[in-house]
C-alpha atoms as a PDB file:
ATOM      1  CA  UNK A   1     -29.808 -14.904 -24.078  1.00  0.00           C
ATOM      2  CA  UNK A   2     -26.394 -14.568 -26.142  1.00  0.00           C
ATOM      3  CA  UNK A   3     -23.362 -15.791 -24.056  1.00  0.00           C
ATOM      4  CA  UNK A   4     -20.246 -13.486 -25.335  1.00  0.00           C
ATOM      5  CA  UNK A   5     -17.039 -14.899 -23.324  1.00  0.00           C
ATOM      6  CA  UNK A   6     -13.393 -15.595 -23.597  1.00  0.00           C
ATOM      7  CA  UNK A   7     -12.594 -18.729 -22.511  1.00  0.00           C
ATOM      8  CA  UNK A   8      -9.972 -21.329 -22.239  1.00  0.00           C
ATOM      9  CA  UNK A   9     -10.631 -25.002 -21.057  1.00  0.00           C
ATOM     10  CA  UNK A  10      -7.670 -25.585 -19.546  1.00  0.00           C
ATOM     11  CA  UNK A  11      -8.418 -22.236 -16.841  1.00  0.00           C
ATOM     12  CA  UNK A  12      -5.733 -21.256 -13.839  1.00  0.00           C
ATOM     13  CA  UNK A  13      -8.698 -19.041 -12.984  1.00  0.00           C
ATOM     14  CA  UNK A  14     -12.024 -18.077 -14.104  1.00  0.00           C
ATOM     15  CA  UNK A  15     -13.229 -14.082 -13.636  1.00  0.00           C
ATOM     16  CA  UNK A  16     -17.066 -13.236 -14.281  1.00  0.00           C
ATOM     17  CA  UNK A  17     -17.638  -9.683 -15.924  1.00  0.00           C
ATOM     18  CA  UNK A  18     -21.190  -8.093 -15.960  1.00  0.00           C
ATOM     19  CA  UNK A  19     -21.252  -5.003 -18.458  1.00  0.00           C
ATOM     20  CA  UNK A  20     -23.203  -1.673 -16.935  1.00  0.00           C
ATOM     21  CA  UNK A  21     -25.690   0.073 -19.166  1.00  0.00           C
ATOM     22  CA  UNK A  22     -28.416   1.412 -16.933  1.00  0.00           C
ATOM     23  CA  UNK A  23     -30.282  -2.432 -17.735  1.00  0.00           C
ATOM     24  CA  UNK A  24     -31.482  -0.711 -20.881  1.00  0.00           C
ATOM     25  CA  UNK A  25     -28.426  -0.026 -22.929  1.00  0.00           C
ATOM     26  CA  UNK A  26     -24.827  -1.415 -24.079  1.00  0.00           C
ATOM     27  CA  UNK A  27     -23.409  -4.164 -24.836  1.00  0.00           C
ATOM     28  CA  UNK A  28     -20.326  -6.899 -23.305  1.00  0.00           C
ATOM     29  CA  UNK A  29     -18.842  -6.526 -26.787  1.00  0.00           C
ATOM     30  CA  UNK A  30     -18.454  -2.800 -25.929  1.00  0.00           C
ATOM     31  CA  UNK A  31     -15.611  -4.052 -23.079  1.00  0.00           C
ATOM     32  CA  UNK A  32     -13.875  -6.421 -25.405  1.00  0.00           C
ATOM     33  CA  UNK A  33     -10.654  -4.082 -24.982  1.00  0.00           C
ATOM     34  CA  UNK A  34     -11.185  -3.223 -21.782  1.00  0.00           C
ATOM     35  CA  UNK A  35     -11.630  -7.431 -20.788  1.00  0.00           C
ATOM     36  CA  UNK A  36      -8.283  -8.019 -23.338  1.00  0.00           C
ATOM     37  CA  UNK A  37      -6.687  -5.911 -21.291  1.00  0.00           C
ATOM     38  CA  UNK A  38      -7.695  -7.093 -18.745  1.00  0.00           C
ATOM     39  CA  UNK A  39      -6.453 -10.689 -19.431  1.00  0.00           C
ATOM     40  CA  UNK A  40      -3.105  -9.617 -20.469  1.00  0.00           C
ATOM     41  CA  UNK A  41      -2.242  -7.961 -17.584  1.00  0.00           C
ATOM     42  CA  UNK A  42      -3.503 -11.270 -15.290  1.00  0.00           C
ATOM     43  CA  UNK A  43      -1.081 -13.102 -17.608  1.00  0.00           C
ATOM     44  CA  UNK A  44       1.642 -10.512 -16.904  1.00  0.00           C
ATOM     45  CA  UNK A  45       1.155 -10.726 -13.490  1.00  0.00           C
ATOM     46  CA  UNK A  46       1.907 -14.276 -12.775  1.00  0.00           C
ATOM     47  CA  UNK A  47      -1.327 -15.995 -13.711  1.00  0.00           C
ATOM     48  CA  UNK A  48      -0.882 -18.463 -16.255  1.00  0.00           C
ATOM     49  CA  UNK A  49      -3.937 -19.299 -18.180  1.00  0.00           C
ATOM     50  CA  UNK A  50      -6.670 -16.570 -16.875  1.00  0.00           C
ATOM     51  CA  UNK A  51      -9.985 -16.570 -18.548  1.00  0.00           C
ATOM     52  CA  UNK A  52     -12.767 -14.299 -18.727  1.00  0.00           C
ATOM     53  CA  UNK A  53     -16.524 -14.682 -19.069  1.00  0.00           C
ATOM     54  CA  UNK A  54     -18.662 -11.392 -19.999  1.00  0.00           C
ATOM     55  CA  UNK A  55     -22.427 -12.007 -19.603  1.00  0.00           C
ATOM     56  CA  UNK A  56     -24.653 -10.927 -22.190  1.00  0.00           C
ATOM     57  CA  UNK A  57     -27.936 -10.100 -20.698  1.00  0.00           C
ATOM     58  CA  UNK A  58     -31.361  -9.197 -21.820  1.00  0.00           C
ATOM     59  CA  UNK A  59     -32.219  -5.320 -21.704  1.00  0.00           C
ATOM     60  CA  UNK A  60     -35.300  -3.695 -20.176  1.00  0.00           C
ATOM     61  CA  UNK A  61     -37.865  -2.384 -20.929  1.00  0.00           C
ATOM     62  CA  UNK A  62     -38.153  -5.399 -23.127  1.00  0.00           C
ATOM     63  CA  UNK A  63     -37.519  -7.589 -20.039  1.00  0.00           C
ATOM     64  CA  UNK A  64     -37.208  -6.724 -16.753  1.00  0.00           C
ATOM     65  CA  UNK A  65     -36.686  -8.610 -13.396  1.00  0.00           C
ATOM     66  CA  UNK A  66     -36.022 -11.764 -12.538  1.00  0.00           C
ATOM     67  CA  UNK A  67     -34.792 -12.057 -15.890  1.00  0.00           C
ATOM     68  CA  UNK A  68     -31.690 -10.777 -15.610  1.00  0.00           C
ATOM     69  CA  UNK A  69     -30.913 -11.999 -12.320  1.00  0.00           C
ATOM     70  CA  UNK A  70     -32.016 -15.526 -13.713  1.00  0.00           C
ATOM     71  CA  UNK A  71     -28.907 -14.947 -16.753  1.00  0.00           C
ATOM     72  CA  UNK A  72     -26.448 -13.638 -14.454  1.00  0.00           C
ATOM     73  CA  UNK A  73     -26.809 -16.642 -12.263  1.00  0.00           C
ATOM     74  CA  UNK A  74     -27.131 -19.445 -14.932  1.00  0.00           C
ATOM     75  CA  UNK A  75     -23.546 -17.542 -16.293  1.00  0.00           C
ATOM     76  CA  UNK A  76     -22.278 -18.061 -13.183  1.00  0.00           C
ATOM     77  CA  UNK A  77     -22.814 -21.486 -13.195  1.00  0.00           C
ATOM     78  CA  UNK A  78     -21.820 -21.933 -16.549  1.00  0.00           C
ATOM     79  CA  UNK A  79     -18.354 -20.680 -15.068  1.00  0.00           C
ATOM     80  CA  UNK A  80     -18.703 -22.688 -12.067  1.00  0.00           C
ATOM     81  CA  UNK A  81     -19.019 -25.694 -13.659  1.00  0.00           C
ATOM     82  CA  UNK A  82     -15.293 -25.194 -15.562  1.00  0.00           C
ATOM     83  CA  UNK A  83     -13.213 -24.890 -12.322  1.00  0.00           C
ATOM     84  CA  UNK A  84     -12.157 -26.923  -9.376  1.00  0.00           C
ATOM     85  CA  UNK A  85     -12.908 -24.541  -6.826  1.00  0.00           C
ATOM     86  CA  UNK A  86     -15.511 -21.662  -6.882  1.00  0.00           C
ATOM     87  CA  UNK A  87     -13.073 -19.852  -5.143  1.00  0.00           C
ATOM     88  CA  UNK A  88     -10.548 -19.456  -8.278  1.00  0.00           C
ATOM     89  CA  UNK A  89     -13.747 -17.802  -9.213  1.00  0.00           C
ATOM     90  CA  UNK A  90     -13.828 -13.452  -9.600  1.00  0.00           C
ATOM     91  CA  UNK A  91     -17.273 -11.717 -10.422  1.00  0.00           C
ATOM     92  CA  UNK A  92     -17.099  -8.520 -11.301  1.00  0.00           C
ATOM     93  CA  UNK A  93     -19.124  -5.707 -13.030  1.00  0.00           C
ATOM     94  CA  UNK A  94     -20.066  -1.962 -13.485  1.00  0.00           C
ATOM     95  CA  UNK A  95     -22.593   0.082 -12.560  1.00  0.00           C
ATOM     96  CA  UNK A  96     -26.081  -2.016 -13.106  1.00  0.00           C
ATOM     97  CA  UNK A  97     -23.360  -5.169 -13.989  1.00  0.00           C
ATOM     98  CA  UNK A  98     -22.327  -4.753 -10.118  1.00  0.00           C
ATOM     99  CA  UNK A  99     -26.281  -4.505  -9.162  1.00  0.00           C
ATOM    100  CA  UNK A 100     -26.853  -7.941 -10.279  1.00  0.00           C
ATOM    101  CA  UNK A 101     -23.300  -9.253  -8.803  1.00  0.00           C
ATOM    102  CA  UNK A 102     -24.723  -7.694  -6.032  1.00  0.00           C
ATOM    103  CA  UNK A 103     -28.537  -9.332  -6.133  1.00  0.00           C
ATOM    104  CA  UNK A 104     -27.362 -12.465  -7.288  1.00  0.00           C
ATOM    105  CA  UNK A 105     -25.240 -13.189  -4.390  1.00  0.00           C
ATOM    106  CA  UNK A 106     -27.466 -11.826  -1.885  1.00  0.00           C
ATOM    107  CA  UNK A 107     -29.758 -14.770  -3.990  1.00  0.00           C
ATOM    108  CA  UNK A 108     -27.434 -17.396  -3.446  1.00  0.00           C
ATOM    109  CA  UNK A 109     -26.998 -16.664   0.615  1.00  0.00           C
ATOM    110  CA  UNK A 110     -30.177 -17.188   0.755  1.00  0.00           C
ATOM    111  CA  UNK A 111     -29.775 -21.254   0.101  1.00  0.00           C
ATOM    112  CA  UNK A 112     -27.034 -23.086   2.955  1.00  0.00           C
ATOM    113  CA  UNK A 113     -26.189 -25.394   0.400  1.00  0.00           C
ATOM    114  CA  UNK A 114     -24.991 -22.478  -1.921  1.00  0.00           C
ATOM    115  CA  UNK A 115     -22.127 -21.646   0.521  1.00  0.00           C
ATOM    116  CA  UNK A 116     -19.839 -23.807  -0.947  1.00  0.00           C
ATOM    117  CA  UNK A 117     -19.991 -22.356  -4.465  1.00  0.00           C
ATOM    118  CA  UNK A 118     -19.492 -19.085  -3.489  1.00  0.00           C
ATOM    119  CA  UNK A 119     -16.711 -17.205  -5.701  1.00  0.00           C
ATOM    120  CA  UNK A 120     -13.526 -15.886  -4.188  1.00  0.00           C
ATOM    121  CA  UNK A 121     -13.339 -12.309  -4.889  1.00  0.00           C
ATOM    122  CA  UNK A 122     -16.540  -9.860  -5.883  1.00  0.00           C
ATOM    123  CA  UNK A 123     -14.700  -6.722  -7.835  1.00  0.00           C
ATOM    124  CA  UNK A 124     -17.613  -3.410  -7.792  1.00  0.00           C
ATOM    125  CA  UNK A 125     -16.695  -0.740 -10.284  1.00  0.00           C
ATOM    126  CA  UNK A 126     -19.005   1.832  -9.615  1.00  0.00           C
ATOM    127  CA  UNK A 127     -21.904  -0.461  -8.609  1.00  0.00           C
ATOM    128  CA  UNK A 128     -25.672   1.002  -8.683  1.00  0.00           C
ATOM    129  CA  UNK A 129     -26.232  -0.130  -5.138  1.00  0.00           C
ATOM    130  CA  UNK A 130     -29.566   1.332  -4.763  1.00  0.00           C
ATOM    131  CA  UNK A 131     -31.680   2.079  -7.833  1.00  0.00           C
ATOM    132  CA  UNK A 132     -33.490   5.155  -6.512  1.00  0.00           C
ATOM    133  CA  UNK A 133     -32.576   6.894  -3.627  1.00  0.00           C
ATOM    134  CA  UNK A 134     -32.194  10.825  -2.885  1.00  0.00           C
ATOM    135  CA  UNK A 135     -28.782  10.093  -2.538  1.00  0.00           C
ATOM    136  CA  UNK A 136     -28.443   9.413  -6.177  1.00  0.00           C
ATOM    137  CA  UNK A 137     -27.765  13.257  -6.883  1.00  0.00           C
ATOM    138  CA  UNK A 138     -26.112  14.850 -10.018  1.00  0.00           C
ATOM    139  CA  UNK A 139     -22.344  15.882  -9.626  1.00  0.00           C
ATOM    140  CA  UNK A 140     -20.548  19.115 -11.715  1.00  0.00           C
ATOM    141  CA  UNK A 141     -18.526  16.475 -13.053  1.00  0.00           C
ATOM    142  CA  UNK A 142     -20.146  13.316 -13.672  1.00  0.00           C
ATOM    143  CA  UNK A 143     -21.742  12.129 -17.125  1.00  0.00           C
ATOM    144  CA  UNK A 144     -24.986  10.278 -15.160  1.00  0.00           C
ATOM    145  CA  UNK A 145     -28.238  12.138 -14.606  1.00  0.00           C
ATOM    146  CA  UNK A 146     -30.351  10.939 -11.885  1.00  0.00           C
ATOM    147  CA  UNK A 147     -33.461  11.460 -12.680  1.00  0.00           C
ATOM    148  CA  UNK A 148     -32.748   9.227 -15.963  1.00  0.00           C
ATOM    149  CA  UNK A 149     -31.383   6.594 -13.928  1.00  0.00           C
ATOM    150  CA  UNK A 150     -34.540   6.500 -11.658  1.00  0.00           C
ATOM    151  CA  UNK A 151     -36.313   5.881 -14.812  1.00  0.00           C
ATOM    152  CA  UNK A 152     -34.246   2.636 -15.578  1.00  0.00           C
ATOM    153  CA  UNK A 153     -34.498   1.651 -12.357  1.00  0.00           C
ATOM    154  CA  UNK A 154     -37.801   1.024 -12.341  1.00  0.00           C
ATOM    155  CA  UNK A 155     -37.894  -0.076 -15.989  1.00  0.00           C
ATOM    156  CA  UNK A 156     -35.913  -2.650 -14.626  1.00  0.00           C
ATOM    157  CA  UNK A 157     -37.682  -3.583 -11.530  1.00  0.00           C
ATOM    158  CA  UNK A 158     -41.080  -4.157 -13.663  1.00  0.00           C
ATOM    159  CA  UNK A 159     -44.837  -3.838 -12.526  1.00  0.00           C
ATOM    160  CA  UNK A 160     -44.216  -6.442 -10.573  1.00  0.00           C
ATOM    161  CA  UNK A 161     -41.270  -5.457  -8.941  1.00  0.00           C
ATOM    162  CA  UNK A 162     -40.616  -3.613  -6.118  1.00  0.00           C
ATOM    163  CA  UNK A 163     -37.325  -1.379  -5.392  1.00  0.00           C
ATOM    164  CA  UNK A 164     -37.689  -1.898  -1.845  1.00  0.00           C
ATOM    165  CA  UNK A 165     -36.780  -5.231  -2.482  1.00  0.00           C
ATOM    166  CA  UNK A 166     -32.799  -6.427  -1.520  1.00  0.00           C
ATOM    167  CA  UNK A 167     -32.671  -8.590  -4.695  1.00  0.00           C
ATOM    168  CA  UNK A 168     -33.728  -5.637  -7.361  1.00  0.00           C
ATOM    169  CA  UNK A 169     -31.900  -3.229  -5.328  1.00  0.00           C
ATOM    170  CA  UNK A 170     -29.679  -4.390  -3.231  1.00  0.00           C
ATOM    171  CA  UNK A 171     -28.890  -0.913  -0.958  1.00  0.00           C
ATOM    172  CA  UNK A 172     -32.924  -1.804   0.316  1.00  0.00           C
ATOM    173  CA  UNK A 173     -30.836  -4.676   2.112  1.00  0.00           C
ATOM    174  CA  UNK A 174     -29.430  -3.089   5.754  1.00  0.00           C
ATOM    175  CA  UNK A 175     -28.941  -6.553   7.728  1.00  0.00           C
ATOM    176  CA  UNK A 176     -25.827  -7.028   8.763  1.00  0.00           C
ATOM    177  CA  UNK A 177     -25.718 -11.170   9.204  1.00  0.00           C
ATOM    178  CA  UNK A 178     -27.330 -11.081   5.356  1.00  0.00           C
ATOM    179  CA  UNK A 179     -24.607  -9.084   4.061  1.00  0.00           C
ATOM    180  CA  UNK A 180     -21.862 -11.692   5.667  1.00  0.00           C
ATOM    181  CA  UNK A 181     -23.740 -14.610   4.202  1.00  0.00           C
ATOM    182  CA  UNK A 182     -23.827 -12.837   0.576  1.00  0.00           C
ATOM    183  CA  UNK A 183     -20.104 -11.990   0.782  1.00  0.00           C
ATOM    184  CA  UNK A 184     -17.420 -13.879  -1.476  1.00  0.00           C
ATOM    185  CA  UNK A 185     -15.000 -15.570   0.358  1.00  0.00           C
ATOM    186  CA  UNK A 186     -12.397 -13.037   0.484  1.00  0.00           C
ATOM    187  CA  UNK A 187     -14.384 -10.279   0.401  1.00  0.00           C
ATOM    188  CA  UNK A 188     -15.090  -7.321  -1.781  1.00  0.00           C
ATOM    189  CA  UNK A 189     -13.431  -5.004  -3.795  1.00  0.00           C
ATOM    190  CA  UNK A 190     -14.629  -1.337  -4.505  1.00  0.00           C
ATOM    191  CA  UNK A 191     -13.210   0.578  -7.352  1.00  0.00           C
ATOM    192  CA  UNK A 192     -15.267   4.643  -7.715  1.00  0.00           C
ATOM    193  CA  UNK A 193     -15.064   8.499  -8.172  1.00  0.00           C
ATOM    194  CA  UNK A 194     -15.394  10.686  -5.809  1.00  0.00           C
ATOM    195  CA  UNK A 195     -17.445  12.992  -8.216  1.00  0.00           C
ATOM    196  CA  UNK A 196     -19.650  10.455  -9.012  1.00  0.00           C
ATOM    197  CA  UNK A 197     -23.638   9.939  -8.574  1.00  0.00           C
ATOM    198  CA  UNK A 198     -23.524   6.628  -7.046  1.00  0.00           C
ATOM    199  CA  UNK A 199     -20.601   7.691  -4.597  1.00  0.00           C
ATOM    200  CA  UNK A 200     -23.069   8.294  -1.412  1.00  0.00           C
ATOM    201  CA  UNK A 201     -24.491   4.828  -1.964  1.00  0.00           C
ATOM    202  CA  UNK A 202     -21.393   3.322  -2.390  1.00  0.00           C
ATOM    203  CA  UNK A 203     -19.943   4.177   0.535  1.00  0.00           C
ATOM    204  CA  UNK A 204     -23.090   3.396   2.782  1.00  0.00           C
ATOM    205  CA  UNK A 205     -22.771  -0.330   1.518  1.00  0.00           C
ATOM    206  CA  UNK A 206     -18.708  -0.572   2.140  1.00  0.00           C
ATOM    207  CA  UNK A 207     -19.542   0.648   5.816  1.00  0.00           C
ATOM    208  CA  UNK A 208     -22.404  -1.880   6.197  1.00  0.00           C
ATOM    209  CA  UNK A 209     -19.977  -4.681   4.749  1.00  0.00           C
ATOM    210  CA  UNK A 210     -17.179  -3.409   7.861  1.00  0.00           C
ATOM    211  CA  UNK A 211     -19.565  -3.928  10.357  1.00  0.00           C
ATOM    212  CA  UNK A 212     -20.707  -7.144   8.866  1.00  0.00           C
ATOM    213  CA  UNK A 213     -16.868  -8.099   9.551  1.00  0.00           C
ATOM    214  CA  UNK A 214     -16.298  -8.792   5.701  1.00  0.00           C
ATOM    215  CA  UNK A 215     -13.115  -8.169   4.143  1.00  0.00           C
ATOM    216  CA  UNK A 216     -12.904  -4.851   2.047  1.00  0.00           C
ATOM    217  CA  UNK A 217     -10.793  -2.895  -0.168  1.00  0.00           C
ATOM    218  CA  UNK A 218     -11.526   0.412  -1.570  1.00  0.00           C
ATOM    219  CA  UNK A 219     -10.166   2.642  -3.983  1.00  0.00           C
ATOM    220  CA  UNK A 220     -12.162   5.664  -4.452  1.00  0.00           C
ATOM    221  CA  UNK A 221     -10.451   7.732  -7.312  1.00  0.00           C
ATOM    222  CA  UNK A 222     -10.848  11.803  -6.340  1.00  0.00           C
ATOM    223  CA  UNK A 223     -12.065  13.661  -8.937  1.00  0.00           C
ATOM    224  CA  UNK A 224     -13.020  11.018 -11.121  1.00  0.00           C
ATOM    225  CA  UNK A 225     -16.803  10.279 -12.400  1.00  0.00           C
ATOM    226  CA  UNK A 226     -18.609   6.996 -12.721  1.00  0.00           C
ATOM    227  CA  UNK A 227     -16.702   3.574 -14.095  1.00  0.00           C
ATOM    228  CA  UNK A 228     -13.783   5.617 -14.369  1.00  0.00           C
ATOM    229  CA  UNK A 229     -11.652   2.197 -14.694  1.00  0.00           C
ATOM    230  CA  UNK A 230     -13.340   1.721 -18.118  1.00  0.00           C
ATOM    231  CA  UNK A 231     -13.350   5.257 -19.408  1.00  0.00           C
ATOM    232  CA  UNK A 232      -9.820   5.871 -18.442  1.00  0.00           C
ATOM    233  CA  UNK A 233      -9.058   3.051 -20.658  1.00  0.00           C
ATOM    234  CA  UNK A 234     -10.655   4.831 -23.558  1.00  0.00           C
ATOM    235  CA  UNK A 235      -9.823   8.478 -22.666  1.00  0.00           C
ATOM    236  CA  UNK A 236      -6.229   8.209 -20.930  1.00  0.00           C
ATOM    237  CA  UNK A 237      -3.117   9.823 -22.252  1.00  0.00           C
ATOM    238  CA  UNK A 238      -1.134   7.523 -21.775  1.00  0.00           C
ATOM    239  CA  UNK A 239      -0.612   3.381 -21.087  1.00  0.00           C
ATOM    240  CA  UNK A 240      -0.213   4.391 -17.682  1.00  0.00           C
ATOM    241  CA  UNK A 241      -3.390   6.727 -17.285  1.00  0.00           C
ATOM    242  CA  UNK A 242      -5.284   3.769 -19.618  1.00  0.00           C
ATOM    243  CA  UNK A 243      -4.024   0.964 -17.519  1.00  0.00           C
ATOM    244  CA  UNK A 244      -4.030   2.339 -13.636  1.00  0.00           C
ATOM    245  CA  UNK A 245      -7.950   1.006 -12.853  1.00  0.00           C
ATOM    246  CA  UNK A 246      -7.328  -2.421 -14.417  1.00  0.00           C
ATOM    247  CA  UNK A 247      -3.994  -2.378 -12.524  1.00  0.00           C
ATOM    248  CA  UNK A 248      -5.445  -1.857  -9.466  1.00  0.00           C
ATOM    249  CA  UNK A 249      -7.958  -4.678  -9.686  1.00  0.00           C
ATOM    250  CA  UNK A 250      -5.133  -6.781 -11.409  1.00  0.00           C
ATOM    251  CA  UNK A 251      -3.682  -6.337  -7.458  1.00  0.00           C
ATOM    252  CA  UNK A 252      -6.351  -7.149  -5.731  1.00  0.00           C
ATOM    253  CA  UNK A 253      -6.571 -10.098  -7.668  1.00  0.00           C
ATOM    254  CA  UNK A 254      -3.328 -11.324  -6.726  1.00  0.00           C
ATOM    255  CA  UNK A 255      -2.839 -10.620  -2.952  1.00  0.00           C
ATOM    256  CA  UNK A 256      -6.284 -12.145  -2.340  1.00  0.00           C
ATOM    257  CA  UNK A 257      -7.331 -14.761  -4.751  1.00  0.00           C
ATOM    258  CA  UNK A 258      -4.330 -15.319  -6.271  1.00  0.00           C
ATOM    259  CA  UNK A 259      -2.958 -18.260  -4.054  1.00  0.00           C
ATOM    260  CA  UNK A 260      -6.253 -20.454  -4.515  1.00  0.00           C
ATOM    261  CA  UNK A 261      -4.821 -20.514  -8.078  1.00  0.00           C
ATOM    262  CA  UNK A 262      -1.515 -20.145  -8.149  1.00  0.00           C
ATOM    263  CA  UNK A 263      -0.461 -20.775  -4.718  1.00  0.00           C
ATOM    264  CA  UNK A 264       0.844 -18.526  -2.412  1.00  0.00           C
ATOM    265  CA  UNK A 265       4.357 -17.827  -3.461  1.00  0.00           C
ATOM    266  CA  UNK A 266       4.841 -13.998  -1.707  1.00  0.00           C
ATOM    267  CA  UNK A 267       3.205 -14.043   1.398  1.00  0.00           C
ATOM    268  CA  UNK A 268       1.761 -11.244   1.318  1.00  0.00           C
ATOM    269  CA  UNK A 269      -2.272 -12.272   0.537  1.00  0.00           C
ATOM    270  CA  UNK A 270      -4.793 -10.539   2.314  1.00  0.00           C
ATOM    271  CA  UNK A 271      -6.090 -12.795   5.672  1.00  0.00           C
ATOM    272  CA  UNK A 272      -9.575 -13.086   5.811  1.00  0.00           C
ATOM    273  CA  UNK A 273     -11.212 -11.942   8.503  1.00  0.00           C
ATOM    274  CA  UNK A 274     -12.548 -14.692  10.960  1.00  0.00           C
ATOM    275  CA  UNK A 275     -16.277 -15.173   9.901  1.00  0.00           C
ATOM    276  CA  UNK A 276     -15.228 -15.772   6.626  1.00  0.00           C
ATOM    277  CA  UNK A 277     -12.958 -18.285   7.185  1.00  0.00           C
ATOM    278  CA  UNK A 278     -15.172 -20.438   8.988  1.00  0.00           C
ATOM    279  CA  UNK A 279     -17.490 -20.271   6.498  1.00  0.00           C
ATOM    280  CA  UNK A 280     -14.918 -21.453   4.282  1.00  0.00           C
ATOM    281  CA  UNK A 281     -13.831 -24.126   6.744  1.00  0.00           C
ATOM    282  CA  UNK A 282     -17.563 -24.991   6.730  1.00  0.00           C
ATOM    283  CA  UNK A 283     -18.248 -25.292   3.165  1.00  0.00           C
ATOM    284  CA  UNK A 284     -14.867 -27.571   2.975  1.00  0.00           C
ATOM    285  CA  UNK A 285     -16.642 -29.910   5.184  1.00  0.00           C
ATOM    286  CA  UNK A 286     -20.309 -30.095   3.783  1.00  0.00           C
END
């Protein structure tokens, strides 16, 4: 496995990045702008020494699961092991980068003594929440094709895989109490199109995460098509059209994580909601 990061050792704040690519295609260095960005606009907004970490995983059908579950959480420990507090930590990813954000914490909840290394903030841009479903239809607009995405789906999952399993695709997972356990510590954040494939999907799991009490924010772009944060970066007209996506997360950032870093120095970060605070009272004390 090649590592491809950017990273500074003396971090206000580590973020995790998991490129999409269907498991089969792409690259991190294909985000290098996109993650520059990124980090200048975390520097512009107060942080002082941000760093990001893009995970350069192995691509089915030359190998297929646990592999790349196994990469995305030894790169999460490789980050974990350059901060004081997993909670400075952000993961984040697109598409089939936010299915193994997804499986990997659903991995870790699995383990009590994992609770404490838990990251602060889990940013989903477009996530592949469920690798075949009938819900995974083809829009007017979007650039995805589900029946080709069924077909790296299972590529992925391997003969001996199964997609029914939570941990290859984490949509199969409908327990509420499993969901809470898997969730950073403050909670998730959902950037997608309206017009996109994995839209139904999406919004099943942000429903199952409100009843599971976990802290969510969503911004679901209308009229846009899948990772629209990314392509928008490419394909705006403008800084502002290029920029609003990473903006938005660059917010989210702040008003939730931001004050395990930085402290809080405007008041106005997100509360968690109650569950999740005492399981970050409990970690504190194991």
């Amino acid at each position: 496995m090649v590592r491809n990061y950017i990273f500074n050792p003396q971090v206000s704040g580590e973020g995790s990045y998991l490129a999409g690519g269907g498991f089969s295609m792409g690259s991190s260095y294909f985000y290098i702008e996109f993650l520059l960005a990124w980090v200048t606009l975390l520097k512009k907004s107060g942080f002082n020494n941000p760093a990001l970490f893009a995970l350069e995983y192995s691509l089915a059908p030359d190998a297929v699961y646990p592999t790349q579950l196994q990469q995305t959480l030894a790169g999460y420990n490789f980050v974990l092991e350059r901060v004081e507090n997993s909670s400075q930590i952000c993961v984040g990813g697109d598409s089939a980068g936010a299915t193994l954000i997804l499986g990997m914490l659903l991995q870790k909840s699995m383990d009590p003594n994992e609770h404490q290394n838990f990251p602060g903030l889990g940013i989903l841009i477009s996530p592949w929440v469920t690798l075949v479903s009938v819900k995974n239809r083809n829009t007017p607009s979007d650039y995805l094709d589900a029946d080709s995405l069924h077909l790296y789906g299972n590529q992925y999952a391997g003969p001996m895989g199964s997609l029914d399993d939570p941990l290859i695709s984490p949509g199969k997972c409908k327990d509420v109490e499993w969901w809470r356990r898997a969730s950073p510590l403050h909670g998730w954040s959902f950037l997608f199109g309206t017009e996109e494939v994995f839209a139904p999907e999406t919004r099943d799991l942000i429903q199952l995460l409100t009843k599971a009490r976990v802290d969510v924010s969503v911004h679901e772009e209308k009229g846009s098509i899948h990772a629209w944060p990314v392509a928008s970066l490419f394909l705006g007209r403008n800084r502002d059209e290029r920029q609003h996506g990473l903006r938005n997360i660059v917010g989210v950032i702040k008003h939730t994580v931001g004050h395990e870093i930085n402290g809080d120095q405007n008041g106005t970060m997100k509360k968690l909601v109650a569950p999740l605070k005492e399981r970050a009272n409990e970690a504190k004390l194991e």
